[in-house]
N, C-alpha and C. Protein backbone atom coordinates (compact mmCIF):
# COMPACT_ATOMS: atom_id res chain seq x y z
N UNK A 1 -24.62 -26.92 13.67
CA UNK A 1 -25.82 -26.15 13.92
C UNK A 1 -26.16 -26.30 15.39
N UNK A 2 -26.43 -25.37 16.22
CA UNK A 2 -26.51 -24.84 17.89
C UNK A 2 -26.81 -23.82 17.79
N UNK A 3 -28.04 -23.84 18.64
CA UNK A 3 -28.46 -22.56 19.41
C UNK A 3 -28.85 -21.91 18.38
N UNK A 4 -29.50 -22.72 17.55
CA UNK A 4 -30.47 -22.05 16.03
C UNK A 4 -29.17 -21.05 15.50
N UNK A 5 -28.10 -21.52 15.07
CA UNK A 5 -26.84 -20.66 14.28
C UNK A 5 -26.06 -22.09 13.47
N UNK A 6 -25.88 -21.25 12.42
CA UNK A 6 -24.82 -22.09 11.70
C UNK A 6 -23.76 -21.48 11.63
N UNK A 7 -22.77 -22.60 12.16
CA UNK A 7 -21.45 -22.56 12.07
C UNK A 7 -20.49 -21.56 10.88
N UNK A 8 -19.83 -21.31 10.91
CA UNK A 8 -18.88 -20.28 10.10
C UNK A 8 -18.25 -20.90 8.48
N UNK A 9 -18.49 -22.55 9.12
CA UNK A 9 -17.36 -23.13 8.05
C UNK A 9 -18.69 -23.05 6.90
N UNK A 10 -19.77 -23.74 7.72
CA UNK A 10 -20.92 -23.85 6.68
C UNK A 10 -21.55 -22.56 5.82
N UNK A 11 -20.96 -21.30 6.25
CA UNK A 11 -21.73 -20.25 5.69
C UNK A 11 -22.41 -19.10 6.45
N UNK A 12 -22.53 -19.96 7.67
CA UNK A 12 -23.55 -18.76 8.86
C UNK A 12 -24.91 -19.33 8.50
N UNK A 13 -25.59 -18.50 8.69
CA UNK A 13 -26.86 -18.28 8.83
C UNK A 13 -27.90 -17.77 7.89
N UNK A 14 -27.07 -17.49 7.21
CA UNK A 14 -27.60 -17.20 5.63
C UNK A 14 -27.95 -18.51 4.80
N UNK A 15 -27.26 -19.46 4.98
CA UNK A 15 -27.17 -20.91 4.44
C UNK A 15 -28.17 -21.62 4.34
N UNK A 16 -28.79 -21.11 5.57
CA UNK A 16 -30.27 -21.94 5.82
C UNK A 16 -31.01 -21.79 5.21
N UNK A 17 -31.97 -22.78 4.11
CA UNK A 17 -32.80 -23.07 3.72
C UNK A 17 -34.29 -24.12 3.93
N UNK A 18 -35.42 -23.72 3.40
CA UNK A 18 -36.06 -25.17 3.26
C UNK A 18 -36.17 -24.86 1.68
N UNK A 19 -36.67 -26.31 1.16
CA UNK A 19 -37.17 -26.97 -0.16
C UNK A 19 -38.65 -27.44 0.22
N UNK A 20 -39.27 -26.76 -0.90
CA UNK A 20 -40.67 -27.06 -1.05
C UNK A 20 -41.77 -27.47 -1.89
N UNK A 21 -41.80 -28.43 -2.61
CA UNK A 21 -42.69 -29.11 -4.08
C UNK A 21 -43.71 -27.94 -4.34
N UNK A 22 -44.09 -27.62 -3.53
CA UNK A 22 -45.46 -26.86 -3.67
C UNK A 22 -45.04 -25.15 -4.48
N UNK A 23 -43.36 -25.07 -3.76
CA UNK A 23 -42.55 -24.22 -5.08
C UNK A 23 -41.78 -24.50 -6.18
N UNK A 24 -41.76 -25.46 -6.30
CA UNK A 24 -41.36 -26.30 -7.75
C UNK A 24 -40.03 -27.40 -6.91
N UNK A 25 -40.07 -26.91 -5.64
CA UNK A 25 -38.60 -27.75 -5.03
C UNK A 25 -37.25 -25.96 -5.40
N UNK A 26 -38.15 -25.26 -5.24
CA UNK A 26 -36.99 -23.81 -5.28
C UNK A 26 -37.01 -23.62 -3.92
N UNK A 27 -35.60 -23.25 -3.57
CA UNK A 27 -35.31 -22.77 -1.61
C UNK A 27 -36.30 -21.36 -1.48
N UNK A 28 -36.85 -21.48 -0.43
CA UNK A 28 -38.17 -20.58 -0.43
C UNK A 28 -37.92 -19.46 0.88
N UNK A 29 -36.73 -19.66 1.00
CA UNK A 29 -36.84 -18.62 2.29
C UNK A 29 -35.44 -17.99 2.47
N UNK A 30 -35.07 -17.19 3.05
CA UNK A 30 -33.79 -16.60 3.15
C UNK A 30 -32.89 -16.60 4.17
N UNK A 31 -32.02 -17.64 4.79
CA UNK A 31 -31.72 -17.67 5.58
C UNK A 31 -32.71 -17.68 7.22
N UNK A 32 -31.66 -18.04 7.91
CA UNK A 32 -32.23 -17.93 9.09
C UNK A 32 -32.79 -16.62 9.58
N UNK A 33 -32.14 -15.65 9.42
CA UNK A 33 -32.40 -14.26 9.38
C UNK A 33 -33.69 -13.41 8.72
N UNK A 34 -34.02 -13.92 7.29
CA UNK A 34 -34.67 -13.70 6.15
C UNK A 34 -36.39 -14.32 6.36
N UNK A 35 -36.85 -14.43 5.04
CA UNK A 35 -38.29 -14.54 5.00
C UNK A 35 -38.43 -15.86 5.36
N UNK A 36 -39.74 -16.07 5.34
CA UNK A 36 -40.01 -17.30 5.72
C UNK A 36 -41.37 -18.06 5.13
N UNK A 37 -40.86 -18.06 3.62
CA UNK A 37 -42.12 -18.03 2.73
C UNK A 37 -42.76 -19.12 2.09
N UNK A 38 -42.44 -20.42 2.59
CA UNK A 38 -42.88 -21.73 2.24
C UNK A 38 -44.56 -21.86 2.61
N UNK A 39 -44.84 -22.57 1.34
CA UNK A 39 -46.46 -23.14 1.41
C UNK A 39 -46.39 -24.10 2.63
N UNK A 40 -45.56 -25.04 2.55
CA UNK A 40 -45.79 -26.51 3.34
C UNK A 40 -45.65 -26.54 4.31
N UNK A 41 -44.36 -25.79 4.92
CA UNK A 41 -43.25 -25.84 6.16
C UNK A 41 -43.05 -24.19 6.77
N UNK A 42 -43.38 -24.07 7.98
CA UNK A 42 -42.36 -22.72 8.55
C UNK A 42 -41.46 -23.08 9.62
N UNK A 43 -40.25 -22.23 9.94
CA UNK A 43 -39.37 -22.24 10.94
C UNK A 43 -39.46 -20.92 11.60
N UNK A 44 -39.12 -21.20 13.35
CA UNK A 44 -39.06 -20.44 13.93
C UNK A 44 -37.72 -20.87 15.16
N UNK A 45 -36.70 -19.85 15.45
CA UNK A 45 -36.31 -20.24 16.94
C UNK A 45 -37.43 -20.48 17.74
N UNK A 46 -37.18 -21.20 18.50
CA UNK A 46 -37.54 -21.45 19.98
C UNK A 46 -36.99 -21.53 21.23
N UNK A 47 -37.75 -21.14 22.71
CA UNK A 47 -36.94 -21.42 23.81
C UNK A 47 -37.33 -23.12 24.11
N UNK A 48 -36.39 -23.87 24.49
CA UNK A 48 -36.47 -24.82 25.29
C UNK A 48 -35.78 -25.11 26.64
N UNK A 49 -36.65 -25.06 27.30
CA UNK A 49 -36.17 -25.55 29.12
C UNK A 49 -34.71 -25.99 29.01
N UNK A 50 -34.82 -27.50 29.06
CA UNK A 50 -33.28 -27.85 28.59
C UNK A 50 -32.31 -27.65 27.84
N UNK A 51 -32.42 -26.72 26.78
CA UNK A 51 -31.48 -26.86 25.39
C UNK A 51 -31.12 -24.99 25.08
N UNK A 52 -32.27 -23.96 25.74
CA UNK A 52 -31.89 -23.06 24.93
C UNK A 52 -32.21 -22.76 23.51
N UNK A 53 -32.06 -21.93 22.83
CA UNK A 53 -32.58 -22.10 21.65
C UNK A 53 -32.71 -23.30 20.76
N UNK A 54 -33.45 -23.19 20.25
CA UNK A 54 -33.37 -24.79 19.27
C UNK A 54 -34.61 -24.06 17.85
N UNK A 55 -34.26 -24.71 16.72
CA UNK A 55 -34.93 -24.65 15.51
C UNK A 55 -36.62 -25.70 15.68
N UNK A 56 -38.01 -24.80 15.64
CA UNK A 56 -38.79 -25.50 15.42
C UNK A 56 -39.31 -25.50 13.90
N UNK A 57 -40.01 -26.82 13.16
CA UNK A 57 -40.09 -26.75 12.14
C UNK A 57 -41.24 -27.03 12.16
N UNK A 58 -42.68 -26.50 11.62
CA UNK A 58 -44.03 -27.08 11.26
C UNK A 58 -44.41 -26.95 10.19
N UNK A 59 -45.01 -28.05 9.81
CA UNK A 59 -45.65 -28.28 8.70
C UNK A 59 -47.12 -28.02 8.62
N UNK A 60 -47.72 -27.95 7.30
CA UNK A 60 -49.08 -27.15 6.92
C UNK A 60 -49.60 -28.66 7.37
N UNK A 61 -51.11 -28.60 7.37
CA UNK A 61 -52.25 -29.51 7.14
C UNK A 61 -52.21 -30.09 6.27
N UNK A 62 -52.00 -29.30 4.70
CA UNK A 62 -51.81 -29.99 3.45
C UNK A 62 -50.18 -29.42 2.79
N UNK A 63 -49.33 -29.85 3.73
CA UNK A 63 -47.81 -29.90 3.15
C UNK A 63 -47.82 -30.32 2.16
N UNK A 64 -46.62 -30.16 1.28
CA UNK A 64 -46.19 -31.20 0.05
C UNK A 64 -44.86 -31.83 0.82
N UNK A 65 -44.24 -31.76 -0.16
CA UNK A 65 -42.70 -32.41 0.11
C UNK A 65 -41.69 -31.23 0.29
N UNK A 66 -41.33 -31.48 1.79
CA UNK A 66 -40.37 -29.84 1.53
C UNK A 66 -39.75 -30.45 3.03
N UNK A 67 -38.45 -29.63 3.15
CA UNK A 67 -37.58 -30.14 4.19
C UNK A 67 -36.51 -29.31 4.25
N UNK A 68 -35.70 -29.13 5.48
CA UNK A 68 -34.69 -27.93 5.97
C UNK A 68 -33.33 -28.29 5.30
N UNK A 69 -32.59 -26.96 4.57
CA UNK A 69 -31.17 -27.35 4.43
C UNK A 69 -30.25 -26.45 4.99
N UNK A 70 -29.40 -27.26 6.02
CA UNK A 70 -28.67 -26.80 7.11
C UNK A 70 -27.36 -26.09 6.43
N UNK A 71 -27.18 -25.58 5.74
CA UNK A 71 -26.09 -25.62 5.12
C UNK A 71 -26.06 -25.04 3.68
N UNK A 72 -25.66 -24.12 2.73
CA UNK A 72 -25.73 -24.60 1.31
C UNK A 72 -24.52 -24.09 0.93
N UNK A 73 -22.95 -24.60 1.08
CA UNK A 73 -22.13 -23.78 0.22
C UNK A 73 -22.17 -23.43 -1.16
N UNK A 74 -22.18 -22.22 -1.72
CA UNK A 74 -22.19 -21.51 -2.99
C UNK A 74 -20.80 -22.12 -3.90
N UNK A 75 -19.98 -21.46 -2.69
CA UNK A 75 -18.46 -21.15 -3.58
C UNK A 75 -17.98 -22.13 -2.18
N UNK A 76 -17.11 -23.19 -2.90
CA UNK A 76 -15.94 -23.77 -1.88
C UNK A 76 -17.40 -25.20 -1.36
N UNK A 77 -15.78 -25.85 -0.72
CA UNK A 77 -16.86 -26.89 0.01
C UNK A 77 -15.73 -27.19 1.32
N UNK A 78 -15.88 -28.14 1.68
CA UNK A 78 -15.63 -28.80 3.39
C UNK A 78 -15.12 -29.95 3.33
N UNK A 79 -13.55 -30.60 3.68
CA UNK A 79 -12.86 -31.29 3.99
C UNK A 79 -13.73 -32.36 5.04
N UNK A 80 -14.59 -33.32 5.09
CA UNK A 80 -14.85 -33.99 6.26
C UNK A 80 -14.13 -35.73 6.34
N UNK A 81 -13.35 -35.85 5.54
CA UNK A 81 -12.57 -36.71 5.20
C UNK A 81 -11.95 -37.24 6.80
N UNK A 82 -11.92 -37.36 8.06
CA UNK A 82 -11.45 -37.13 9.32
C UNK A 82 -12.80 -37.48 9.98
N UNK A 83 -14.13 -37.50 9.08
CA UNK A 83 -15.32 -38.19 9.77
C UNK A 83 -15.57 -39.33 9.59
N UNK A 84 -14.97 -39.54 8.54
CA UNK A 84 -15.48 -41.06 7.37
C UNK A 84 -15.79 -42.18 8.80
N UNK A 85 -15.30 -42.48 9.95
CA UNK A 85 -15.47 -43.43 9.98
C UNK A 85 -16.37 -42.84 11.65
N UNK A 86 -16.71 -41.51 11.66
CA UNK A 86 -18.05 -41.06 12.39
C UNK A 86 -19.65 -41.39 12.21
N UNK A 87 -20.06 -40.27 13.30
CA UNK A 87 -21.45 -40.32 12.60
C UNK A 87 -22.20 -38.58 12.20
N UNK A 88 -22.69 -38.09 11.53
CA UNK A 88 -23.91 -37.31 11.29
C UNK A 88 -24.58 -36.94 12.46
N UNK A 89 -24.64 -36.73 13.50
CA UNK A 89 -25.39 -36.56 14.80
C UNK A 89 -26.66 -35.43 14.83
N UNK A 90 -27.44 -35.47 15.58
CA UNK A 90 -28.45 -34.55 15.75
C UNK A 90 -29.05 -34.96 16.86
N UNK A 91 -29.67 -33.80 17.67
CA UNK A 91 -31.15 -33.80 18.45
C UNK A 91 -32.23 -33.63 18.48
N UNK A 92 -33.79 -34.08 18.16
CA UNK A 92 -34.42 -33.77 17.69
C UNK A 92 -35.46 -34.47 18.85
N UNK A 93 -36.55 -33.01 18.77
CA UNK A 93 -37.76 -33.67 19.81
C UNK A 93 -39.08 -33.68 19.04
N UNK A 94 -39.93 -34.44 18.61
CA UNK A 94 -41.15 -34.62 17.86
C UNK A 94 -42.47 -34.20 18.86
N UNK A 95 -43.05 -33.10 18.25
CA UNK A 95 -43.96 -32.66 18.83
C UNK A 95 -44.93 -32.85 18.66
N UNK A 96 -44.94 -33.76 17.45
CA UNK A 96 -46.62 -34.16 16.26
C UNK A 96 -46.00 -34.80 15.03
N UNK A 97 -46.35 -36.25 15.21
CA UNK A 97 -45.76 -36.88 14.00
C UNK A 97 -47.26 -36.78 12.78
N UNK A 98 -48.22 -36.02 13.17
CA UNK A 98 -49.13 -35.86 11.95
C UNK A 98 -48.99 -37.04 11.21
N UNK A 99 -49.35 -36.72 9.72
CA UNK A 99 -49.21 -37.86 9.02
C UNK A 99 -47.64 -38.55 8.62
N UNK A 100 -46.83 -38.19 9.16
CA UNK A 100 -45.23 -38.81 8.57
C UNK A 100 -44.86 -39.81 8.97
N UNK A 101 -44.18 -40.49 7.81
CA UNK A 101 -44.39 -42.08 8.25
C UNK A 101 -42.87 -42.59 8.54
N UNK A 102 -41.85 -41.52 8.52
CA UNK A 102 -40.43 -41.70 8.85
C UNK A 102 -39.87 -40.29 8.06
N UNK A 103 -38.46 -40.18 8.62
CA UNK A 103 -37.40 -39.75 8.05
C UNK A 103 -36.55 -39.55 6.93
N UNK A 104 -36.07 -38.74 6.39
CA UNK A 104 -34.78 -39.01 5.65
C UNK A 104 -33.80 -37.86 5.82
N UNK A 105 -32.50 -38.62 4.93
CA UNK A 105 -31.56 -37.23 5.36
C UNK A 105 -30.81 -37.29 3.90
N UNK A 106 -29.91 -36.41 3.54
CA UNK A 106 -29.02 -36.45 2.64
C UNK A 106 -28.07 -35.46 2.59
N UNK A 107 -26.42 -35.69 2.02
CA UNK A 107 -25.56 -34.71 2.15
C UNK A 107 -25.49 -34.68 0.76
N UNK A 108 -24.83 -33.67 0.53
CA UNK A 108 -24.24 -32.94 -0.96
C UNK A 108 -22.18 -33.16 -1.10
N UNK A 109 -22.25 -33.08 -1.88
CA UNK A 109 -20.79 -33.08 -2.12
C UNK A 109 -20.22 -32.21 -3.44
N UNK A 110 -19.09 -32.23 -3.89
CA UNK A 110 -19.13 -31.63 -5.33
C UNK A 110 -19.26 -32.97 -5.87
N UNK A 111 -19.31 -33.15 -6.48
CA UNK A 111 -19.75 -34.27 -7.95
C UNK A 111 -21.45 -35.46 -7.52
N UNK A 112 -21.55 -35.17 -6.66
CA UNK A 112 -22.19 -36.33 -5.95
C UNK A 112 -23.39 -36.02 -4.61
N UNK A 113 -24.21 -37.04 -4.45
CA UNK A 113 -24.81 -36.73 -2.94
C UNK A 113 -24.41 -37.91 -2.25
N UNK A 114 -25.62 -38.23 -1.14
CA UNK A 114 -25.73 -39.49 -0.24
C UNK A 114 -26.65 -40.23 -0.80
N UNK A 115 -27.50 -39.44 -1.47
CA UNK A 115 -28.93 -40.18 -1.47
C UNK A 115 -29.65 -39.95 -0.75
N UNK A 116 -30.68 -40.23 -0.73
CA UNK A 116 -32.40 -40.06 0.60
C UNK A 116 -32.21 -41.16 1.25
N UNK A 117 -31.66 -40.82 2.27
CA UNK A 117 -31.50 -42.11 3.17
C UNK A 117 -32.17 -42.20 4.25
N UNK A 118 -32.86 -43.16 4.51
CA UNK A 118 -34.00 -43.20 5.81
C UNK A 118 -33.04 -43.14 7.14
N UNK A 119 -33.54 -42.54 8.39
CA UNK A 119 -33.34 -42.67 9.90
C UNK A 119 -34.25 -42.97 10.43
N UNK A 120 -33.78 -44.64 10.44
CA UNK A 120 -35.09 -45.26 11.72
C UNK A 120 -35.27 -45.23 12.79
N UNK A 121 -33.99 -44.32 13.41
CA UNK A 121 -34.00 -44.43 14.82
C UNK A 121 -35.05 -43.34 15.60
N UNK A 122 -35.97 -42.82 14.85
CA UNK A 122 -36.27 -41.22 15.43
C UNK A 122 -38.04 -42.13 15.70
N UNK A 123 -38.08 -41.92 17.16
CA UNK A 123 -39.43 -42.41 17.55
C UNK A 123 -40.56 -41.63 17.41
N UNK A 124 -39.94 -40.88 17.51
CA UNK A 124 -40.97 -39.32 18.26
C UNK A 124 -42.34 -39.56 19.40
N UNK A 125 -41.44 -39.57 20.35
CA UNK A 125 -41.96 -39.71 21.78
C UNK A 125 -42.00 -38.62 22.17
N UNK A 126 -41.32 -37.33 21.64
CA UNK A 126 -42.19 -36.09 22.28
C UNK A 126 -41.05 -35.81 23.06
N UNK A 127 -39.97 -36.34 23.13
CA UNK A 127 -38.92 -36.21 23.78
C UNK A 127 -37.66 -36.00 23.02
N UNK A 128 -36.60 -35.45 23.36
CA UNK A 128 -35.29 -35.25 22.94
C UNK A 128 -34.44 -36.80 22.84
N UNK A 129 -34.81 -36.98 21.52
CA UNK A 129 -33.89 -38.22 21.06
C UNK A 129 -32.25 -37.96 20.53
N UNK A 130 -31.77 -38.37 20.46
CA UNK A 130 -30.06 -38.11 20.22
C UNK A 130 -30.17 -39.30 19.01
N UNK A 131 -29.32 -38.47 17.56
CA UNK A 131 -29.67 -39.69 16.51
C UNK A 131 -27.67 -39.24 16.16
N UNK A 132 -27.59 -40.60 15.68
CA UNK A 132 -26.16 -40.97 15.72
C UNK A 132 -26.30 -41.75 14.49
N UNK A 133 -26.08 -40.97 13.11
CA UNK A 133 -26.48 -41.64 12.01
C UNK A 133 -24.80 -41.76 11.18
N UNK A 134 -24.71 -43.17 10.95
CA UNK A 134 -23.05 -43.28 10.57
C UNK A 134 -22.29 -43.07 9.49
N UNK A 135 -22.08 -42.07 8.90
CA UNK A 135 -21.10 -41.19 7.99
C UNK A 135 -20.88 -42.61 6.82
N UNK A 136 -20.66 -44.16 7.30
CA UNK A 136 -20.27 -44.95 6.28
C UNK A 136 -21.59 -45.04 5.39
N UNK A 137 -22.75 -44.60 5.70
CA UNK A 137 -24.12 -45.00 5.07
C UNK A 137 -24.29 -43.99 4.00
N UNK A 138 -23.65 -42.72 4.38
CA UNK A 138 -23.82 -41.47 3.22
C UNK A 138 -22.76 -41.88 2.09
N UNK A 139 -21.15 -42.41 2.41
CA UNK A 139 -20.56 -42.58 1.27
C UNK A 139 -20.36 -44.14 0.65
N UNK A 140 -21.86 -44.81 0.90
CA UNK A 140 -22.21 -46.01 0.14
C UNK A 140 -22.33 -45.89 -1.24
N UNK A 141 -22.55 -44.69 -2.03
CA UNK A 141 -23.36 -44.47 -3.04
C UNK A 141 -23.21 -42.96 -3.27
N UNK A 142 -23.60 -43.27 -5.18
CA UNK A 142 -24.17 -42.15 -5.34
C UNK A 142 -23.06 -41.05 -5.53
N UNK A 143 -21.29 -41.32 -5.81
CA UNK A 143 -20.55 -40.24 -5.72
C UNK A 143 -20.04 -39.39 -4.31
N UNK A 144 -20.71 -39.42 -3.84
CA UNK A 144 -20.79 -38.90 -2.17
C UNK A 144 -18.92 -38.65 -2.10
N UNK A 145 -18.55 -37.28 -1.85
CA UNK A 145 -17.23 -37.26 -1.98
C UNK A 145 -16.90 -36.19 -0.81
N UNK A 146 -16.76 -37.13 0.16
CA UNK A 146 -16.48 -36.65 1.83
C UNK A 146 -15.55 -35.46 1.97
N UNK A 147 -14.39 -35.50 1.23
CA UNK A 147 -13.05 -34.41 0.96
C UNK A 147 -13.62 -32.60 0.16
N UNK A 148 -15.50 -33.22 0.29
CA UNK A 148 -15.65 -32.06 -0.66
C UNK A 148 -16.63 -31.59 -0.70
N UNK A 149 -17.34 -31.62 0.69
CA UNK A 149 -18.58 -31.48 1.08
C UNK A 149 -19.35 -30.28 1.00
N UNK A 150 -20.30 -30.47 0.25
CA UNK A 150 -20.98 -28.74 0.46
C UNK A 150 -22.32 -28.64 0.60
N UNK A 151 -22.91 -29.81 1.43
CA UNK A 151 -24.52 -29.23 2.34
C UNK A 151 -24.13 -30.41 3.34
N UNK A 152 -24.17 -30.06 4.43
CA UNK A 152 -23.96 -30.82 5.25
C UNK A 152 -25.03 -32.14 6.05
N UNK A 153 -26.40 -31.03 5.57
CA UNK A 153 -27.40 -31.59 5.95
C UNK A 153 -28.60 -31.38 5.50
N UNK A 154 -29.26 -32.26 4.64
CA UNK A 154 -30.92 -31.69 4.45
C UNK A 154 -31.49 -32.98 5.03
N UNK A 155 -32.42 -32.26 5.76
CA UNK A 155 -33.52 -33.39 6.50
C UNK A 155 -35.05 -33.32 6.70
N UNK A 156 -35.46 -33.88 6.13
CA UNK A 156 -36.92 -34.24 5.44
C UNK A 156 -37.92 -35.26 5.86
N UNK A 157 -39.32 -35.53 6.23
CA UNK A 157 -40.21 -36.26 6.12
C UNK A 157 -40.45 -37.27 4.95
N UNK A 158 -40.95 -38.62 5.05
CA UNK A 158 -40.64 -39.29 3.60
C UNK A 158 -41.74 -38.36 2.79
N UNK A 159 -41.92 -38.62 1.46
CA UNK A 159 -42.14 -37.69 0.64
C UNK A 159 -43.58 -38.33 0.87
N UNK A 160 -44.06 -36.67 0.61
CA UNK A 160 -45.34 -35.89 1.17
C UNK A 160 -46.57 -36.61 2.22
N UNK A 161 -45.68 -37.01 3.35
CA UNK A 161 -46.13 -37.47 4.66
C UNK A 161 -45.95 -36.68 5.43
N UNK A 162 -45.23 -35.10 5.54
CA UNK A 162 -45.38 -34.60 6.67
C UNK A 162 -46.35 -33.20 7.26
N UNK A 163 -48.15 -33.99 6.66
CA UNK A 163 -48.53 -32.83 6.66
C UNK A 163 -48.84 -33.06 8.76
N UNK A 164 -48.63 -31.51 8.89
CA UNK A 164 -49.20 -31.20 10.37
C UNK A 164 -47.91 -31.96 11.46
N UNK A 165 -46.97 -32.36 10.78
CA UNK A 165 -45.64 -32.56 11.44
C UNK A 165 -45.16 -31.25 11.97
N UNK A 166 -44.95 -31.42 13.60
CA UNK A 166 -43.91 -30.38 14.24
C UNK A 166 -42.95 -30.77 14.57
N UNK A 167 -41.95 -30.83 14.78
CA UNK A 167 -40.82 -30.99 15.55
C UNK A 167 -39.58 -29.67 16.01
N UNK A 168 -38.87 -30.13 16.65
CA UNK A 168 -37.21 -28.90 17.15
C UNK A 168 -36.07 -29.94 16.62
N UNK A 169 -35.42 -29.19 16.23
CA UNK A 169 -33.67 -29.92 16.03
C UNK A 169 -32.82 -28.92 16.61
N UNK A 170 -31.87 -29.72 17.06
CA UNK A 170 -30.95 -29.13 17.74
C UNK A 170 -29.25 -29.42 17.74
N UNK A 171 -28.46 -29.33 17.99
CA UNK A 171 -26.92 -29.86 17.71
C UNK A 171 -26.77 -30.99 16.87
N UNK A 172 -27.15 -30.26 15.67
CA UNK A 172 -26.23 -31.14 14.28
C UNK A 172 -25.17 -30.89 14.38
N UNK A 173 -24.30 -31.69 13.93
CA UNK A 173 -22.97 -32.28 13.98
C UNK A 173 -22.20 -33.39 13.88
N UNK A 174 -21.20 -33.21 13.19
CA UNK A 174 -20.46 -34.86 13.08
C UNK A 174 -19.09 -34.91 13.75
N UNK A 175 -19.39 -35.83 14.09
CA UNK A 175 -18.49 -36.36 15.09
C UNK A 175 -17.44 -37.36 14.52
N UNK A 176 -16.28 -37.47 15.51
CA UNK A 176 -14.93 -38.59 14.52
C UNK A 176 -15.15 -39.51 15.83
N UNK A 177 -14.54 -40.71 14.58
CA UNK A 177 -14.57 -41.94 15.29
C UNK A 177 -15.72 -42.84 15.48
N UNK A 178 -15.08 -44.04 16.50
CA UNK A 178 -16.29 -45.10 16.09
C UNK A 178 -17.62 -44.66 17.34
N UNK A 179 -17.07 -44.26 18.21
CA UNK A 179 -17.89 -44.09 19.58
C UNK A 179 -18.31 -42.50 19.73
């Protein structure tokens, strides 16, 4: 994910979703392209000085639990078996940590996920942090079956802490190797 587009392998741009409690947890919007019909959460491109487009995400006053999915293969999934011993990467600048009291992330697989796994590294200083989250933490658990991946990324506020949360994300991606 760059320059507010998803990649080809993942689906395009159609892929993009959020999840929202306040719609039962049904994907509420249509792609990147499409509506943008969530109670809790809206997305918009944005320009940024340094980066060029980038995805901003805000949350309502009275959000529920709802969070972006970068990704959703239908049919087929994704070989990342060549990351296992990478990381999950992203950029993300916090514009208003409102009420959210941390992070989480989770991948999909066929048979399996990651789990809701916290990222402690994200300060939100209002600045472009670089998060380097390590691929061995998603296939701890839970089935998680790397050779067969099919959401690459959903990333979320802990549950229903992110009311009046803004932030941008920017170059998701995983990376090989240890460095």
């Amino acid at each position: 994910f760059d320059n507010v587009s998803i990649d080809s392998a993942w689906g395009g741009d159609e892929t993009f979703e959020l999840f929202d409690s306040k719609a039962g947890y049904q994907l509420c919007n249509e792609g990147l392209s499409g509506t943008n019909d969530c109670e809790s959460a809206a997305w918009a491109p944005v320009a940024d000085a340094e980066r060029g487009n980038v995805l901003q995400v805000t949350y309502a006053a009275d959000a529920g639990h709802a969070g972006i999915v970068l990704g959703k293969l239908l049919v087929g999934s994704v070989d990342l078996s060549a990351y296992a011993s990478g990381t999950l990467s992203f950029d993300i600048k916090v514009l208003a940590m409102g009420g959210t009291t941390g992070f989480k992330l989770k991948t999909e697989s066929v048979g399996g996920n990651s789990g809701e796994l916290p990222v402690s590294d994200i300060t939100g200083s209002g600045e472009w942090e670089s998060i380097d989250f390590p691929v061995a933490n998603l296939t701890a658990d839970n089935g998680f079956n790397m050779s067969a991946v099919t959401v690459p990324m959903v990333f979320f506020p802990d549950n229903s802490t992110g009311t009046s949360l803004v932030y941008q994300i920017d170059n998701v991606r995983f990376v090989a190797g240890e460095s």
